[in-house]
C-alpha atoms as a PDB file:
ATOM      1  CA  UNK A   1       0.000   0.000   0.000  1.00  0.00           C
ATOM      2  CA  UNK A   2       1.408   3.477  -0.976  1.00  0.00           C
ATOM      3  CA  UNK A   3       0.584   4.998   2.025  1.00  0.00           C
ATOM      4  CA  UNK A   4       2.607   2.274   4.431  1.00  0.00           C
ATOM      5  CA  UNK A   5       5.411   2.857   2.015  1.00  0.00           C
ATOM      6  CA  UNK A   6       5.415   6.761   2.998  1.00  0.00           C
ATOM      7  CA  UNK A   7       5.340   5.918   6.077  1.00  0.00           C
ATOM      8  CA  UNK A   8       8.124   3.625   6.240  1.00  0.00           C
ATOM      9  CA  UNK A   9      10.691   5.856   4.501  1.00  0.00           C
ATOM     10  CA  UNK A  10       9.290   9.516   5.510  1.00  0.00           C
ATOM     11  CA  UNK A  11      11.724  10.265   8.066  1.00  0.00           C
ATOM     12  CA  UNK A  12      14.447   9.636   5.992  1.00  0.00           C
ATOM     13  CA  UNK A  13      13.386  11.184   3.039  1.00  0.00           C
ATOM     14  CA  UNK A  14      10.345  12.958   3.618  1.00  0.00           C
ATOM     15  CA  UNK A  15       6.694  12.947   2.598  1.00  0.00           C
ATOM     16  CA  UNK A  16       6.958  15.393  -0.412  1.00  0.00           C
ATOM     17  CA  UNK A  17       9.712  14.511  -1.834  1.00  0.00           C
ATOM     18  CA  UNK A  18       8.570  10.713  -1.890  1.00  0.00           C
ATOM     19  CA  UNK A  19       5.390  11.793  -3.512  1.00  0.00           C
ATOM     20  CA  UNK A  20       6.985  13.384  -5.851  1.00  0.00           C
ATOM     21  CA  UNK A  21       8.898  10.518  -6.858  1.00  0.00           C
ATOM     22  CA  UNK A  22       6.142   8.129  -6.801  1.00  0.00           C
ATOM     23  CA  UNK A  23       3.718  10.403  -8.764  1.00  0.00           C
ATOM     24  CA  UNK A  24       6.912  10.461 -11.827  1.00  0.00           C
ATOM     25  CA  UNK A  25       6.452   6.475 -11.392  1.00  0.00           C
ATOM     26  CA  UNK A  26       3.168   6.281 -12.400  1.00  0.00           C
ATOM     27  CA  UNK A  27       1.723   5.825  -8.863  1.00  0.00           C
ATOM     28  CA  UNK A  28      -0.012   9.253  -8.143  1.00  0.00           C
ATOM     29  CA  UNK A  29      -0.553  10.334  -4.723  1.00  0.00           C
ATOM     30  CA  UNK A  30      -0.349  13.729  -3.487  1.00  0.00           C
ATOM     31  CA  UNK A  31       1.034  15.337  -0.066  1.00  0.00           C
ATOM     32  CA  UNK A  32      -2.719  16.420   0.764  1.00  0.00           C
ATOM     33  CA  UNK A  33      -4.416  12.992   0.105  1.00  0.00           C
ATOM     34  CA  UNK A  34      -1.470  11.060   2.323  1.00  0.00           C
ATOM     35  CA  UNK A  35      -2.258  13.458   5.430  1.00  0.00           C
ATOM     36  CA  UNK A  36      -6.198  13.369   4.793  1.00  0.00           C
ATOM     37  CA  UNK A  37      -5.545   9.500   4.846  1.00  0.00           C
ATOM     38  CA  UNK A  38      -3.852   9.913   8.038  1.00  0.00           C
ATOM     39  CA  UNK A  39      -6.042  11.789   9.822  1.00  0.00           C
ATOM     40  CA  UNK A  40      -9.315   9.430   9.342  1.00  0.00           C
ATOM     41  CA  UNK A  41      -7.365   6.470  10.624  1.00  0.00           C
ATOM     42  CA  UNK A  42      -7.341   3.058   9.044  1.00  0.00           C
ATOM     43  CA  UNK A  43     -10.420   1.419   7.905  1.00  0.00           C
ATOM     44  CA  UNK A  44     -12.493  -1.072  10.002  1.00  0.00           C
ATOM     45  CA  UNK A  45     -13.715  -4.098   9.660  1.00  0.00           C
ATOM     46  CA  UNK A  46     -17.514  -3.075  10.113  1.00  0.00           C
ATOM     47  CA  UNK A  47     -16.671   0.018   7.719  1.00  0.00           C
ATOM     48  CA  UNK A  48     -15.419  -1.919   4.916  1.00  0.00           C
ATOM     49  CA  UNK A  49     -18.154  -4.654   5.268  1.00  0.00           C
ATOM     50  CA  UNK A  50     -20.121  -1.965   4.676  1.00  0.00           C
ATOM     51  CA  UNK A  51     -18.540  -0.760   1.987  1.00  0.00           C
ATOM     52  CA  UNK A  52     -18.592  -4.229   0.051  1.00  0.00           C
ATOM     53  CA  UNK A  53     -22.526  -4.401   1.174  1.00  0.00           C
ATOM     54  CA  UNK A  54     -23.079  -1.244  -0.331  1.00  0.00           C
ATOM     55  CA  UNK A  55     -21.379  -2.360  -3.650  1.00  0.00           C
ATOM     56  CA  UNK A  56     -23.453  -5.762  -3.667  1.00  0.00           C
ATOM     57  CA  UNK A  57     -27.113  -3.603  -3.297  1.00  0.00           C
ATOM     58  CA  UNK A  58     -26.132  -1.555  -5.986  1.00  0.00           C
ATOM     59  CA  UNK A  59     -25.209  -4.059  -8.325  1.00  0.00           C
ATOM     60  CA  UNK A  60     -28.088  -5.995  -8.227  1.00  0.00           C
ATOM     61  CA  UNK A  61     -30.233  -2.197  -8.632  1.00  0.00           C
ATOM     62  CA  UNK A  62     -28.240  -1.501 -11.526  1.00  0.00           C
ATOM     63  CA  UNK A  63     -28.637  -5.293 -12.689  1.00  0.00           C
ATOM     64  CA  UNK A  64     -32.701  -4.796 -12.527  1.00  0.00           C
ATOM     65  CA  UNK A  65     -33.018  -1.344 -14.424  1.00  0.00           C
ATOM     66  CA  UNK A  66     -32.528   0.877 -11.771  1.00  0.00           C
ATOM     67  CA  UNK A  67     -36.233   0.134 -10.790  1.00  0.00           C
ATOM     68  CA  UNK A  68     -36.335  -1.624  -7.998  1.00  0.00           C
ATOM     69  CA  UNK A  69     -37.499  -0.574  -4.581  1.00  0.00           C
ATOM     70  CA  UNK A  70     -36.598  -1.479  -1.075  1.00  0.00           C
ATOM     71  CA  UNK A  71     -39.161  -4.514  -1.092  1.00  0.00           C
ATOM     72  CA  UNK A  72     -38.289  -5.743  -4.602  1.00  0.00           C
ATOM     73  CA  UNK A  73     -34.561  -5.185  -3.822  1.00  0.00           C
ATOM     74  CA  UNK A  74     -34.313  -6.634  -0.396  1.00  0.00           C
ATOM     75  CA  UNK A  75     -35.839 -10.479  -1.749  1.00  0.00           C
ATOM     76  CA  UNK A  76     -33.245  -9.833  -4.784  1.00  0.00           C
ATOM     77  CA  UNK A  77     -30.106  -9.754  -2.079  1.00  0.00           C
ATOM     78  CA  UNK A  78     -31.826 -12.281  -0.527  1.00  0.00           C
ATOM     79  CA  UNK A  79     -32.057 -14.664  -3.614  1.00  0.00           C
ATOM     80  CA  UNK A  80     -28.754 -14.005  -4.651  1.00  0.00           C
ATOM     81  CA  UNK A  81     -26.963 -15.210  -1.526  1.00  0.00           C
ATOM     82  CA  UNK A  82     -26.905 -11.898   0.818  1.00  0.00           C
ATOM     83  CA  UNK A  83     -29.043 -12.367   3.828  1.00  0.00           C
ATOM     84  CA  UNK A  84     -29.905  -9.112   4.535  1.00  0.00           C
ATOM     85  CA  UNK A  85     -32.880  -7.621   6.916  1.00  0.00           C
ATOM     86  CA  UNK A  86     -34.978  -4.964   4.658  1.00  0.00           C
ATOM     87  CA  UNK A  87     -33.662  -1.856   7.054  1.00  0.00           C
ATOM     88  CA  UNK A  88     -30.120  -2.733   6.151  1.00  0.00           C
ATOM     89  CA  UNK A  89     -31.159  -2.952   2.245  1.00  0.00           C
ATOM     90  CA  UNK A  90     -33.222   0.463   2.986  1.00  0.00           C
ATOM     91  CA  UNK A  91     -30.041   2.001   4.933  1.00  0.00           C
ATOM     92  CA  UNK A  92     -27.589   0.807   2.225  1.00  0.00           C
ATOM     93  CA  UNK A  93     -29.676   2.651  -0.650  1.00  0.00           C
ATOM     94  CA  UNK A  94     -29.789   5.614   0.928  1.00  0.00           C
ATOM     95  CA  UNK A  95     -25.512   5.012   1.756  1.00  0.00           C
ATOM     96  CA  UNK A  96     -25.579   4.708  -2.610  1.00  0.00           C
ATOM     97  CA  UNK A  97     -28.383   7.419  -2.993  1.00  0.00           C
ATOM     98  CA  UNK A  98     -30.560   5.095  -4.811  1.00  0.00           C
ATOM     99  CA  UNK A  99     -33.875   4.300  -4.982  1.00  0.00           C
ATOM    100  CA  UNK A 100     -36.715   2.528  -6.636  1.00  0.00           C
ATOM    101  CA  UNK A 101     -39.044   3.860  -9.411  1.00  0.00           C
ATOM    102  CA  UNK A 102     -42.591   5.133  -8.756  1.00  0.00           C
ATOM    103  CA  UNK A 103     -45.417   4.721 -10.330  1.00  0.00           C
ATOM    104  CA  UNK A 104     -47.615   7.753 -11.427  1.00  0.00           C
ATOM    105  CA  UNK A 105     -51.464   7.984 -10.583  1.00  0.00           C
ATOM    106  CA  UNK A 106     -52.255   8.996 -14.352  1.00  0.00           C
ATOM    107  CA  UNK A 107     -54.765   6.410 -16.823  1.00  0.00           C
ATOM    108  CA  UNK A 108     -55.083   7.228 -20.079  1.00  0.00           C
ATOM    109  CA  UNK A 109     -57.366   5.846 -22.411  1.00  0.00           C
ATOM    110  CA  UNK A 110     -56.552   4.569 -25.898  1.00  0.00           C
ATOM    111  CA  UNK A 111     -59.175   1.941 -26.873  1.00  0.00           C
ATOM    112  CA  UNK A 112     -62.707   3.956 -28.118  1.00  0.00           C
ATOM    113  CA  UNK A 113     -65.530   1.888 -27.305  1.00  0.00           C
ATOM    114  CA  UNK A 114     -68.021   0.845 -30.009  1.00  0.00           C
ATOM    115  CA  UNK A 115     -71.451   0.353 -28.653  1.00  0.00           C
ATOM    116  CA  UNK A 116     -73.109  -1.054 -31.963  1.00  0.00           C
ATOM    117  CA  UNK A 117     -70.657  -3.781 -31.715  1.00  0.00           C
ATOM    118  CA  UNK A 118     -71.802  -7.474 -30.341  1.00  0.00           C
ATOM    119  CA  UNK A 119     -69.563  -8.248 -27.770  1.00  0.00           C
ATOM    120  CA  UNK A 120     -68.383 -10.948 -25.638  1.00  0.00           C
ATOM    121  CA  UNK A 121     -70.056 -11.859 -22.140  1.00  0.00           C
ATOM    122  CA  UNK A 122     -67.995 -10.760 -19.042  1.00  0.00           C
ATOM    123  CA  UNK A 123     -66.279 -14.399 -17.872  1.00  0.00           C
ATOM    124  CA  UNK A 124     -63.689 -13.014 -15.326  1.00  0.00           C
ATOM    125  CA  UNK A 125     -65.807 -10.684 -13.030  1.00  0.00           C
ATOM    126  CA  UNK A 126     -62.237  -9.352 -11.796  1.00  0.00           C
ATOM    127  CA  UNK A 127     -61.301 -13.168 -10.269  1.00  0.00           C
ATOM    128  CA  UNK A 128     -57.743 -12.215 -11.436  1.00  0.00           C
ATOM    129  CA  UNK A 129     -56.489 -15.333  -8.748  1.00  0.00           C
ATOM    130  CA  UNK A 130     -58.465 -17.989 -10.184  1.00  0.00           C
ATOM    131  CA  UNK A 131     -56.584 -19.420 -12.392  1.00  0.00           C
ATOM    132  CA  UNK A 132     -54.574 -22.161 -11.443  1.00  0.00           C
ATOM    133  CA  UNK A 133     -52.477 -23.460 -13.819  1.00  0.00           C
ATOM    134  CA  UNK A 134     -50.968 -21.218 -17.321  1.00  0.00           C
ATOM    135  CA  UNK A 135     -52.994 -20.537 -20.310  1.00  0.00           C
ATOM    136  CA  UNK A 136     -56.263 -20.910 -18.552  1.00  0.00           C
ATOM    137  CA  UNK A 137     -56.627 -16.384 -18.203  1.00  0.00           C
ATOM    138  CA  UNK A 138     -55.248 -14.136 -20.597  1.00  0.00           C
ATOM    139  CA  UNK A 139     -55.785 -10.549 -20.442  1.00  0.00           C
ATOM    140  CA  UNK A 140     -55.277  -7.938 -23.064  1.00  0.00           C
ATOM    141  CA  UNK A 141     -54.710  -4.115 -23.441  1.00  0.00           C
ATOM    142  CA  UNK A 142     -52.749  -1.354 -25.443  1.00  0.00           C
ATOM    143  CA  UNK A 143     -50.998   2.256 -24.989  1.00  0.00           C
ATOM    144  CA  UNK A 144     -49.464   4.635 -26.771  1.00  0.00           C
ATOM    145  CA  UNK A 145     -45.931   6.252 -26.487  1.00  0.00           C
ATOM    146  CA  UNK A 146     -44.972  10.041 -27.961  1.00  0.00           C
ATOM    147  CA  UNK A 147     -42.193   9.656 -30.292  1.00  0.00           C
ATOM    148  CA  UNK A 148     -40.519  12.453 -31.851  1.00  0.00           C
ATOM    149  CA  UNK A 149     -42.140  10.650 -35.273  1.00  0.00           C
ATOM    150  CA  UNK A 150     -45.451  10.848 -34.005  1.00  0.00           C
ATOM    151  CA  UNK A 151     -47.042   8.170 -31.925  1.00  0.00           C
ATOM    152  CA  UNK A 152     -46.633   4.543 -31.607  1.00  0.00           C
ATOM    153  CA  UNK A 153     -49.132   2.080 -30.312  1.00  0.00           C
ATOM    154  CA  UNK A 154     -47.810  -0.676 -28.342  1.00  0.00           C
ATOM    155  CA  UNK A 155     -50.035  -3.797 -27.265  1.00  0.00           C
ATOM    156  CA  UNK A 156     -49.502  -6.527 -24.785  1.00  0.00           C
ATOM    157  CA  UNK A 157     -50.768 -10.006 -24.114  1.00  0.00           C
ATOM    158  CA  UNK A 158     -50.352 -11.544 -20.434  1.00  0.00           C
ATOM    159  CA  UNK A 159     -51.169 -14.813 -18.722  1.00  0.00           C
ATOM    160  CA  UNK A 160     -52.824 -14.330 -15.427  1.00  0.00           C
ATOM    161  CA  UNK A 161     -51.539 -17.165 -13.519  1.00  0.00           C
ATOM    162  CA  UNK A 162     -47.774 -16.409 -13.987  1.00  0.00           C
ATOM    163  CA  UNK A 163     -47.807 -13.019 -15.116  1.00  0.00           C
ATOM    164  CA  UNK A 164     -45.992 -14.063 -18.333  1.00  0.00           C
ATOM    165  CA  UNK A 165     -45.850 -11.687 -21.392  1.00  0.00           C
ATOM    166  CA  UNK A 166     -47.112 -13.669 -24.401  1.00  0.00           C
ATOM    167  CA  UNK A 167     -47.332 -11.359 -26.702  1.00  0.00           C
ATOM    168  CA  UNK A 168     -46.360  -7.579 -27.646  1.00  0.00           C
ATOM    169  CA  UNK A 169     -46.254  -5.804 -30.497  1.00  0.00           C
ATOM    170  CA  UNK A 170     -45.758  -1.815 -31.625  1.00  0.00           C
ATOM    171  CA  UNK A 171     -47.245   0.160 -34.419  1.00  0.00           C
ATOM    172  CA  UNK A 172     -47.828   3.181 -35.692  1.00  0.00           C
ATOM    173  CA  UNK A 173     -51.508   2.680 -35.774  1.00  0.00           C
ATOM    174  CA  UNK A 174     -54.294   1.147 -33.242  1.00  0.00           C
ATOM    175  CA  UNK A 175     -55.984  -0.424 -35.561  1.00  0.00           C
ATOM    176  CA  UNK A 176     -57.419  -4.031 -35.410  1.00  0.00           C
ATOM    177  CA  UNK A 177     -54.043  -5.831 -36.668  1.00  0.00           C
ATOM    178  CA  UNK A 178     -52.058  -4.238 -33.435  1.00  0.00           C
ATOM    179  CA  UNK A 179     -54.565  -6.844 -31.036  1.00  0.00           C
ATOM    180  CA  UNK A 180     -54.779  -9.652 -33.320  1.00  0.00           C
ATOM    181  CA  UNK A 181     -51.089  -9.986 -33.984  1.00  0.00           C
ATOM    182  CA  UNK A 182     -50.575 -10.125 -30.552  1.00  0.00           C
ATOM    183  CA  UNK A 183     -52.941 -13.152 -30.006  1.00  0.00           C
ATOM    184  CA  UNK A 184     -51.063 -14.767 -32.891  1.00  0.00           C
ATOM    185  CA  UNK A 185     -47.865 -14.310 -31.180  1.00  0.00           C
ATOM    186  CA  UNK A 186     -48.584 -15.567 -27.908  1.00  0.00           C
ATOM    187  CA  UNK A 187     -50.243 -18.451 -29.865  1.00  0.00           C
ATOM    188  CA  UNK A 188     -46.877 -19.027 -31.361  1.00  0.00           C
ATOM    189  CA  UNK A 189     -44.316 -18.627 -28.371  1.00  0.00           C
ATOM    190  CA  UNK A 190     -46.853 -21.357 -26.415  1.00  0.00           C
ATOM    191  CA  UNK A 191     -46.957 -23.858 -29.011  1.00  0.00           C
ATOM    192  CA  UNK A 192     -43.256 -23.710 -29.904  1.00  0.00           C
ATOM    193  CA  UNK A 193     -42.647 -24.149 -26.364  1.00  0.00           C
ATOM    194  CA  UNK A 194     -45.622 -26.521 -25.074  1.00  0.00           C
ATOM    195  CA  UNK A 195     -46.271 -29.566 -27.791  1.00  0.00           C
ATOM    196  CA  UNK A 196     -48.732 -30.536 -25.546  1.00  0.00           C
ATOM    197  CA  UNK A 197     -50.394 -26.528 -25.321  1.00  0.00           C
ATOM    198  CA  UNK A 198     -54.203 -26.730 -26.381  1.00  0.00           C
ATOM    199  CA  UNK A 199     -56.397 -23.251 -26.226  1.00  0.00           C
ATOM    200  CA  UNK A 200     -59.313 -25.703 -25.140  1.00  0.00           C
ATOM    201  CA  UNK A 201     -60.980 -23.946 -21.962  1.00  0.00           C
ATOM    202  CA  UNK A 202     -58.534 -20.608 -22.297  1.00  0.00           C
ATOM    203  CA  UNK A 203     -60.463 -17.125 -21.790  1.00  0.00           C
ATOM    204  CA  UNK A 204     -59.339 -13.596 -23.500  1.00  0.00           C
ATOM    205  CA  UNK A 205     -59.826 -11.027 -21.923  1.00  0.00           C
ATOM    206  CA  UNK A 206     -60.014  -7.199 -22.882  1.00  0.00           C
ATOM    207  CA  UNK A 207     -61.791  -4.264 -22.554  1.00  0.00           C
ATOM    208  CA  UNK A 208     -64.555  -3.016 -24.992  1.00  0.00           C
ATOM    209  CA  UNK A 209     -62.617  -1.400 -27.018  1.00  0.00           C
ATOM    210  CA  UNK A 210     -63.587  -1.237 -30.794  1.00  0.00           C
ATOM    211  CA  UNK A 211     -60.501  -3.461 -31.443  1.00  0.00           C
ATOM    212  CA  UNK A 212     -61.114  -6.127 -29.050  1.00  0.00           C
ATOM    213  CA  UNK A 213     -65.395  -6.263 -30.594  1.00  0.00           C
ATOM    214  CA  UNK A 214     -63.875  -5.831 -34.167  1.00  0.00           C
ATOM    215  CA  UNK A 215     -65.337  -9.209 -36.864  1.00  0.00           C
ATOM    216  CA  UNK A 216     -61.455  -9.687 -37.640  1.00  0.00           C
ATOM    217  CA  UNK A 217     -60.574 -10.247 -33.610  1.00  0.00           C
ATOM    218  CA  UNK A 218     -63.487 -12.034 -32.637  1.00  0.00           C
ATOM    219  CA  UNK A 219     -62.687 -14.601 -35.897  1.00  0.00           C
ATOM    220  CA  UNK A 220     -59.337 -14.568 -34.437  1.00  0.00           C
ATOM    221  CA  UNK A 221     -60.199 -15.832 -30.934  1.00  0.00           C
ATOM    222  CA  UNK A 222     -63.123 -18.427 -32.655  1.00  0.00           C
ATOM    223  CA  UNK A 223     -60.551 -20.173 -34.838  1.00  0.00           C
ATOM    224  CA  UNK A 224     -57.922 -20.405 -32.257  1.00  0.00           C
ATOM    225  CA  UNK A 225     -60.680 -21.814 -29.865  1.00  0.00           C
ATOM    226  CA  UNK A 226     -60.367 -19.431 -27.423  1.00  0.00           C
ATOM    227  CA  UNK A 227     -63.241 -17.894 -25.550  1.00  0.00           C
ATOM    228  CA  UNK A 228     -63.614 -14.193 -26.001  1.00  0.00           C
ATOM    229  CA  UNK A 229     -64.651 -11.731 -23.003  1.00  0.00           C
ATOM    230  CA  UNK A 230     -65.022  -8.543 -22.207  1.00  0.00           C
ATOM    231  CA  UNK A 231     -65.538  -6.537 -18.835  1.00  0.00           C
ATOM    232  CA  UNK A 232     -68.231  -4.508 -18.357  1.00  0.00           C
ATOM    233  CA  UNK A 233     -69.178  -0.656 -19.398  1.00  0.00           C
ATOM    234  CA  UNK A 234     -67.723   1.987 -16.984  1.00  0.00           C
ATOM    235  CA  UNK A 235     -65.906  -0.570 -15.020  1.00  0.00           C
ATOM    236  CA  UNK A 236     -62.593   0.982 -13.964  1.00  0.00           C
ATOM    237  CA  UNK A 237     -61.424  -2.212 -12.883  1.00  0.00           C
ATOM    238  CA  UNK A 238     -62.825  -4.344 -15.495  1.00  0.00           C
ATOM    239  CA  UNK A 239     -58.867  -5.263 -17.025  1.00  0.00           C
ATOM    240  CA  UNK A 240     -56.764  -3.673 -14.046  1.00  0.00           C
ATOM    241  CA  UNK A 241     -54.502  -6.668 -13.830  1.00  0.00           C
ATOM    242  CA  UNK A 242     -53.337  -5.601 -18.084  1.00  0.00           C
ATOM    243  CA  UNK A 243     -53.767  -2.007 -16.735  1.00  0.00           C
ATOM    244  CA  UNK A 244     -51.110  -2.693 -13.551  1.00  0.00           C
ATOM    245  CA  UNK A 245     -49.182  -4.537 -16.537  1.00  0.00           C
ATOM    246  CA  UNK A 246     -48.876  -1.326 -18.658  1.00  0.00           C
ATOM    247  CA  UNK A 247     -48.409   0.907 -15.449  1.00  0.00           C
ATOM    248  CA  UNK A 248     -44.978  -0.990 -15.248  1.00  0.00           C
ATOM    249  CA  UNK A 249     -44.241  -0.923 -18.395  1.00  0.00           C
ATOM    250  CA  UNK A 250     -44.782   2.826 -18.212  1.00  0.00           C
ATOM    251  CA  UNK A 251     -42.822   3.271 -14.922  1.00  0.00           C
ATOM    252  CA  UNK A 252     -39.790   1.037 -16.004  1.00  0.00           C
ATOM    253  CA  UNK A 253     -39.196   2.107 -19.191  1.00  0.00           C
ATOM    254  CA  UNK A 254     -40.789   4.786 -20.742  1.00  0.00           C
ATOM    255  CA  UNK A 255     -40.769   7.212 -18.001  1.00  0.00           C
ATOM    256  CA  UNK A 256     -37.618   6.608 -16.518  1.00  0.00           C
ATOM    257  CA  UNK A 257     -36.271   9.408 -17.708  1.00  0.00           C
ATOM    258  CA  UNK A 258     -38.428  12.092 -17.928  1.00  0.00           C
ATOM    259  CA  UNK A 259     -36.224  14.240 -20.336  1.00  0.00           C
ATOM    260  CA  UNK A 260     -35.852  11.591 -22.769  1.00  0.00           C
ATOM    261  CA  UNK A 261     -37.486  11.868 -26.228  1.00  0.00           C
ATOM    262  CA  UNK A 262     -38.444   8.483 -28.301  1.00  0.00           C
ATOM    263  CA  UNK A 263     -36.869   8.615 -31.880  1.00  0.00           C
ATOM    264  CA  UNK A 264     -39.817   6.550 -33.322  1.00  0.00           C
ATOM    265  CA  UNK A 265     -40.984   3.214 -33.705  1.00  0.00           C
ATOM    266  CA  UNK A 266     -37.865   0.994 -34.234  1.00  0.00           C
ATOM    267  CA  UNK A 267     -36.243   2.420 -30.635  1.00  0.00           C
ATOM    268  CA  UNK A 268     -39.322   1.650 -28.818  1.00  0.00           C
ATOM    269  CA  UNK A 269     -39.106  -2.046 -30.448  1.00  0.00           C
ATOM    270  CA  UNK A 270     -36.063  -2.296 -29.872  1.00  0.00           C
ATOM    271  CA  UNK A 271     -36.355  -1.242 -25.805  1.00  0.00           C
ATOM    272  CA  UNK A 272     -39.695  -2.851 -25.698  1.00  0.00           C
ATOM    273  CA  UNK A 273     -38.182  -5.936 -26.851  1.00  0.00           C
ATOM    274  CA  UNK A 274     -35.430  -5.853 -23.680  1.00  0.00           C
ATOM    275  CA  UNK A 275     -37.323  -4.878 -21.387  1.00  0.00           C
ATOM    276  CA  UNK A 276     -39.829  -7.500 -21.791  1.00  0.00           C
ATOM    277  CA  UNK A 277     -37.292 -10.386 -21.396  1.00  0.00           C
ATOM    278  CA  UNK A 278     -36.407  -8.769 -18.225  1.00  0.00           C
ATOM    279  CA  UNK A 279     -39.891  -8.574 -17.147  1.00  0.00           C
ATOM    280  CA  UNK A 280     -40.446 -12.396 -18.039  1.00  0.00           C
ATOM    281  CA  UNK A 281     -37.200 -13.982 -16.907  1.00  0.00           C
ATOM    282  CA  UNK A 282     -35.665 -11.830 -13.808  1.00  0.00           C
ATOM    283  CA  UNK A 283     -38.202  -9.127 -12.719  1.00  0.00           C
ATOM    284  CA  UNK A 284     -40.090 -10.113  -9.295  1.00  0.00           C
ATOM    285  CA  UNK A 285     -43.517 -10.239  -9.147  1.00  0.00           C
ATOM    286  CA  UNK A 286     -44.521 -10.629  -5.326  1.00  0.00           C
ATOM    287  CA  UNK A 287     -48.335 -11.773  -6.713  1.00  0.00           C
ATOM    288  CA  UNK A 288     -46.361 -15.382  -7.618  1.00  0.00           C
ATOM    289  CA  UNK A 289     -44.340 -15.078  -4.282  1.00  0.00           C
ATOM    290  CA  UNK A 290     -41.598 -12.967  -5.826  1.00  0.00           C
ATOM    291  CA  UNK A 291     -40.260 -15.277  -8.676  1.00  0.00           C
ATOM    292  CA  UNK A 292     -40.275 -14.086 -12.330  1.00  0.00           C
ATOM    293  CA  UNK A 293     -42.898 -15.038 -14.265  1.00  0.00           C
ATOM    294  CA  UNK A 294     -41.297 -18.145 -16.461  1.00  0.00           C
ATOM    295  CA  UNK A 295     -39.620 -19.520 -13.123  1.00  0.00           C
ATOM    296  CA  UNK A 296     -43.070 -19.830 -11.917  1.00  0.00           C
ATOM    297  CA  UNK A 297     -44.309 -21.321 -14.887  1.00  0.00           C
ATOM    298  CA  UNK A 298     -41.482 -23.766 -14.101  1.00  0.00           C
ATOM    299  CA  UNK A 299     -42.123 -24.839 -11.058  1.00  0.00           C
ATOM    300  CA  UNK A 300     -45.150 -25.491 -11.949  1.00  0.00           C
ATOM    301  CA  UNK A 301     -44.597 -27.609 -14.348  1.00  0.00           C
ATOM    302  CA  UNK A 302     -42.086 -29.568 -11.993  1.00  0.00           C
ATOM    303  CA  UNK A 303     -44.817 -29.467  -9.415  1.00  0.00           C
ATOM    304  CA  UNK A 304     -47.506 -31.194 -12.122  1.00  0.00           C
ATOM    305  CA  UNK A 305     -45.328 -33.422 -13.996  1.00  0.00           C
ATOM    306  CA  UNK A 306     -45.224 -37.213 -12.789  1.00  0.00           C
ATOM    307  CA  UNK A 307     -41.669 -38.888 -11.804  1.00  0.00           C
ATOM    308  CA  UNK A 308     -41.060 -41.706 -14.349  1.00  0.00           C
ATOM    309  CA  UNK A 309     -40.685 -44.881 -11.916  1.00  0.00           C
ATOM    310  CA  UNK A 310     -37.291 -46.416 -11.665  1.00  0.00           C
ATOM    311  CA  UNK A 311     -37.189 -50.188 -13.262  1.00  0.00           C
END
């Protein structure tokens, strides 16, 4: 260590002159940090666990997009190997000057309601914890994001019981395509993934939007074999699971800076696209006991699957 150096040869040379020397040698140090050194004492034990604490809370933060709070973070340390009690994650955020993201109170409504259209029978009633296995609850929704080319559109698909985004997609338009590509995606990313994955008994659900009572989406759901429904009129809370869904989505991405300004379409793809595979593989949800949502869907399929019988 520089500083024991200096120490062991000041009286015979003295402190500025080694400095000097050492600082032509490549190892900079001046006269003012060796006595400020000097003066605070060596560095404890307790102080430099601290220290390496610190380091540990605010690499798993940084790890998570910056958006975790004390709750979120504290079961992160905890799953990584760092038992820690939630005051000590709380104190050691405040020791980084850190801390979570928060939502905003704003809803904003993008999906116009079309009363002349027929449209599916209410089969949810806001049971969002009835479902009990994947694919048996999906729920639907949209938003929009300013761009500096105008606005984009960007539409989600998520499965109830594991809180799994299925499907996403972003346009430049809210037109009918924007919902039904989504179905056809999540379609896709369960039966590449499930050979066994059958929409038999599976409920959509939306809002009563015009794009979710369209003829194109409702043929969309009837040849898939999926049951379409809709919540009712002037229900706030008629999709507020897909509407907590967005919030995030808002909270973790889009507004995380507030003096940032979208290009256009192909950056919000492009961040969309990342931030979703965080959401699905390390995000914690603490409505599935603070796993992300395909390590649930794992387990579960552990849980369900018989153990072959040894010969």
């Amino acid at each position: 260590m520089i500083v024991d150096y200096i120490d062991a040869h000041r009286e015979r040379f003295g402190v500025d002159p080694i400095c000097r020397v050492l600082t032509e040698h490549g190892m900079q140090i001046a006269p003012s940090t060796y006595y400020a050194h000097k003066k605070t004492g060596p560095v404890t034990e307790a102080v430099l666990a601290q220290a390496y604490d610190a380091h540990a809370v605010f690499q798993v933060f940084e790890g998570n997009r910056r958006v975790y709070g004390v709750r979120k973070l504290w079961h992160a340390m905890r799953q990584r190997g760092h038992p820690m009690g939630r005051d000590q994650v709380a104190r050691l955020m405040r020791v980084c000057g850190i801390c979570g993201a928060v939502r905003g109170s704003h809803r904003t409504i993008t999906t116009a309601r079309d009363d002349r259209a027929p449209r599916f029978p209410d089969h949810v009633a806001r049971q969002w914890n009835k479902p009990s296995a994947p694919d048996q609850l999906w729920v639907a929704d949209f938003t929009y994001v300013w761009t500096q080319a105008g606005f984009v559109y960007v539409a989600f698909l998520v499965d109830v019981f594991s809180r799994r985004i299925l499907g996403w997609r972003v346009m430049s338009t809210k037109h009918t395509p924007l919902v039904t590509s989504v179905v056809e995606q999540a379609l896709f990313c369960r039966r590449r993934g499930e050979f066994a994955f059958t929409a038999t008994g599976l409920v959509h659900h939306s809002d009563a939007g015009s794009q979710y009572t369209s003829i194109a989406f409702s043929r969309e759901l009837r040849e898939a074999g999926i049951t379409g429904s809709i919540g009712s009129v002037g229900d706030a809370l008629d999709n507020a699971l897909m509407e907590s869904t967005i919030g995030l989505y808002k909270t973790e991405l889009i507004d995380t800076d507030r003096f940032r300004s979208w290009t256009g379409r192909a950056e919000v793809e492009r961040q969309t696209a990342a931030w979703v595979h965080w959401y699905n593989t390390a995000r914690l949800h603490s409505a599935i006991g603070y796993r992300a949502p395909v390590d649930h869907e794992r387990q579960y399929r552990q849980a369900v699957t018989p153990i072959p019988a040894v010969a």
